[in-house]
C-alpha atoms as a PDB file:
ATOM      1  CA  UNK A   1      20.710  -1.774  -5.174  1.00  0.00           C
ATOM      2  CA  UNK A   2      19.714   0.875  -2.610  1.00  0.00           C
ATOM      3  CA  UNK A   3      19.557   0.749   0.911  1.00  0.00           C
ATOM      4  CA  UNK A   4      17.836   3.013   3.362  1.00  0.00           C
ATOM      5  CA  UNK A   5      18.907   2.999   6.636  1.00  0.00           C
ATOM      6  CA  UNK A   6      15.481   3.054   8.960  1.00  0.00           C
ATOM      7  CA  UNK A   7      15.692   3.857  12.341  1.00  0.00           C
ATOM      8  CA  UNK A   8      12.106   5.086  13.173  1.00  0.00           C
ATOM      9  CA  UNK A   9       8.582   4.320  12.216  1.00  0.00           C
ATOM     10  CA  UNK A  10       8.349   7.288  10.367  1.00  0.00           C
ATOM     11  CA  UNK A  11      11.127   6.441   8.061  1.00  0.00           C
ATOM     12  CA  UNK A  12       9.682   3.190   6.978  1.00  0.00           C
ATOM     13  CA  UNK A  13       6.515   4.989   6.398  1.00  0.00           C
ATOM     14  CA  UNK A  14       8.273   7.614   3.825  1.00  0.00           C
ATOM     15  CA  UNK A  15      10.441   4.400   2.265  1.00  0.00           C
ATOM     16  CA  UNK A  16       7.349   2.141   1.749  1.00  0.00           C
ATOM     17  CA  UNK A  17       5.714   4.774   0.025  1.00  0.00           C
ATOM     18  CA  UNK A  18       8.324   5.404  -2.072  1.00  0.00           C
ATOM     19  CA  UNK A  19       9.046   1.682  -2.691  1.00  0.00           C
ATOM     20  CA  UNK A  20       5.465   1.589  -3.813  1.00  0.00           C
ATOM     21  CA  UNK A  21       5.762   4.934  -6.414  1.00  0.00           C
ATOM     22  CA  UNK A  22       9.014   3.590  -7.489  1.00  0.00           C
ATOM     23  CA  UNK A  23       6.980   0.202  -8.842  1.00  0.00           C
ATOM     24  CA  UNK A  24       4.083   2.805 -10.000  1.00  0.00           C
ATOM     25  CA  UNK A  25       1.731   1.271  -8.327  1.00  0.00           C
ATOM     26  CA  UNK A  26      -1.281   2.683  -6.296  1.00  0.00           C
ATOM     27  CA  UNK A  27      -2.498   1.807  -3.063  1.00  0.00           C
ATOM     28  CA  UNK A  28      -5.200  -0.401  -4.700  1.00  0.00           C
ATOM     29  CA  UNK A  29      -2.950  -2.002  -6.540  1.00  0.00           C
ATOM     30  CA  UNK A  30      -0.302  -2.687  -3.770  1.00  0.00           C
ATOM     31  CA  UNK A  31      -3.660  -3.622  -1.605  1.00  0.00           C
ATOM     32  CA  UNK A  32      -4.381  -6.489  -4.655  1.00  0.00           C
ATOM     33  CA  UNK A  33      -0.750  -8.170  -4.379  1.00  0.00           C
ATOM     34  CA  UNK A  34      -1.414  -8.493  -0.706  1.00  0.00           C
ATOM     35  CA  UNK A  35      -5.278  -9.473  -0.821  1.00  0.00           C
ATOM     36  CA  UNK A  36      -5.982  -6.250   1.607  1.00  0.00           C
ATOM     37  CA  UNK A  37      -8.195  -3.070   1.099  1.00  0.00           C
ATOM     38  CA  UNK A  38      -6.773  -0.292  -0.383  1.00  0.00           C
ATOM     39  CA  UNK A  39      -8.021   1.802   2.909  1.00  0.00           C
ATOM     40  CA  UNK A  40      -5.346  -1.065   5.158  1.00  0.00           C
ATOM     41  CA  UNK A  41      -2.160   0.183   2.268  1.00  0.00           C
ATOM     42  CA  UNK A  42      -2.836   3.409   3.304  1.00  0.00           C
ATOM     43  CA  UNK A  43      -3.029   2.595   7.138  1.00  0.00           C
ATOM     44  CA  UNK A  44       0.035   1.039   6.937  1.00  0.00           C
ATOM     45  CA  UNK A  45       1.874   3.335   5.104  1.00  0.00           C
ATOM     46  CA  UNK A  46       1.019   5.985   7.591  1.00  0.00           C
ATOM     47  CA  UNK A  47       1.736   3.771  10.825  1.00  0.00           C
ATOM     48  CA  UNK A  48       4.160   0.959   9.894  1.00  0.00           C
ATOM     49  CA  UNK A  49       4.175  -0.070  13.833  1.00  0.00           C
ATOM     50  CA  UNK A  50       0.728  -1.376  13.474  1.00  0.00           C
ATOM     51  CA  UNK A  51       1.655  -4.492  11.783  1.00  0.00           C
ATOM     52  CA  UNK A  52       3.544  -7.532  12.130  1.00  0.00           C
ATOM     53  CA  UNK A  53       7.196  -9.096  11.321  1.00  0.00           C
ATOM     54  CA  UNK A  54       5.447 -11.371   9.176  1.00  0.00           C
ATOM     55  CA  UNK A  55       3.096  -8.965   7.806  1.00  0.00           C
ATOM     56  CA  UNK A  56       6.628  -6.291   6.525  1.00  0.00           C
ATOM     57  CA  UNK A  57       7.968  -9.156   5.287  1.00  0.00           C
ATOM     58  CA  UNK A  58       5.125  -9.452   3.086  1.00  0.00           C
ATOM     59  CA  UNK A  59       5.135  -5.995   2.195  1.00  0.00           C
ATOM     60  CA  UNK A  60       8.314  -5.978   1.260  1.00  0.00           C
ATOM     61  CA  UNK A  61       8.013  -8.707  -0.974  1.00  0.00           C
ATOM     62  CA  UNK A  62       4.957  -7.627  -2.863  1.00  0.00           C
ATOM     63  CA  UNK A  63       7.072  -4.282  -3.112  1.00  0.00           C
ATOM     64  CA  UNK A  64       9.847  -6.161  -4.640  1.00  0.00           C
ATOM     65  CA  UNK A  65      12.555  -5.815  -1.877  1.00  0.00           C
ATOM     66  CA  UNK A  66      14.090  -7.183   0.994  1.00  0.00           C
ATOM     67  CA  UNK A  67      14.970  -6.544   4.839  1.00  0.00           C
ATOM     68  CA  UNK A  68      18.452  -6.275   5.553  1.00  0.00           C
ATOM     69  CA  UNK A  69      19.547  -6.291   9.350  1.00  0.00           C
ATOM     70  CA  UNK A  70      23.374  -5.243   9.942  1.00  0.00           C
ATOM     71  CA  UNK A  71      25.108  -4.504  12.558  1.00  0.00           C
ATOM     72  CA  UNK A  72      26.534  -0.625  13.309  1.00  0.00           C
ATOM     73  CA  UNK A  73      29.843   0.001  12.898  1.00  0.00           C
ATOM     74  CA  UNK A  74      32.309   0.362  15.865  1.00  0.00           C
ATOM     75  CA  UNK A  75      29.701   2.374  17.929  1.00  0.00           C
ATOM     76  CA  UNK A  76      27.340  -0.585  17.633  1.00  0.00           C
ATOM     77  CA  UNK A  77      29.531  -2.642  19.571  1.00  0.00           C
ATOM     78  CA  UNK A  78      30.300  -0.392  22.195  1.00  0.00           C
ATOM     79  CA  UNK A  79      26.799   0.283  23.083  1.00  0.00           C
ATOM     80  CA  UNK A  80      26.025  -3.520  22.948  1.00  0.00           C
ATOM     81  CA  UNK A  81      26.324  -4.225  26.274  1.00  0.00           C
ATOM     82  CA  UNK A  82      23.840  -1.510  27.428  1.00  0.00           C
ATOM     83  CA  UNK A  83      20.330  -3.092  28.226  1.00  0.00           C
ATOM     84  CA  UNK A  84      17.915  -2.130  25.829  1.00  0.00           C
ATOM     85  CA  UNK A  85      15.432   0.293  27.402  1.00  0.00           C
ATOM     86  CA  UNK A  86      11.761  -0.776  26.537  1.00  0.00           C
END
């Protein structure tokens, strides 16, 4: 098992891709597991912020893997009780 720490967009762009090569499969055929265009992969893959919760988790699935969410280490904590800035 791997895991790939993702902190921006852009890093989940560069993982799902390579989650997708790793399974040899082309955008097409990614785009026929999720019953989506071939042209909406490729959106995606370039701008992972343009979809849903519900749609990654999908992804991720038809990509054979999984969202982890875990906490940071001790830094983590002590930044915790900073409000998020949005």
């Amino acid at each position: 098992m791997h895991e790939f720490p993702i902190q921006t967009a852009q890093q989940l762009s560069i993982h799902l891709r390579s989650l997708r090569r790793r399974l040899a499969l082309t955008q097409a055929e990614l785009g026929t597991r999720l019953g989506v265009a071939q042209a909406r992969v490729g959106k995606i893959e370039r701008n992972p912020g343009s979809i849903s919760v519900e749609q990654l988790l999908q992804l991720l699935t038809a990509l054979e893997s999984e969202l982890l969410v875990r906490a940071k280490a001790t830094k983590a904590r002590a930044t915790a009780t900073r409000k998020p800035v949005w």
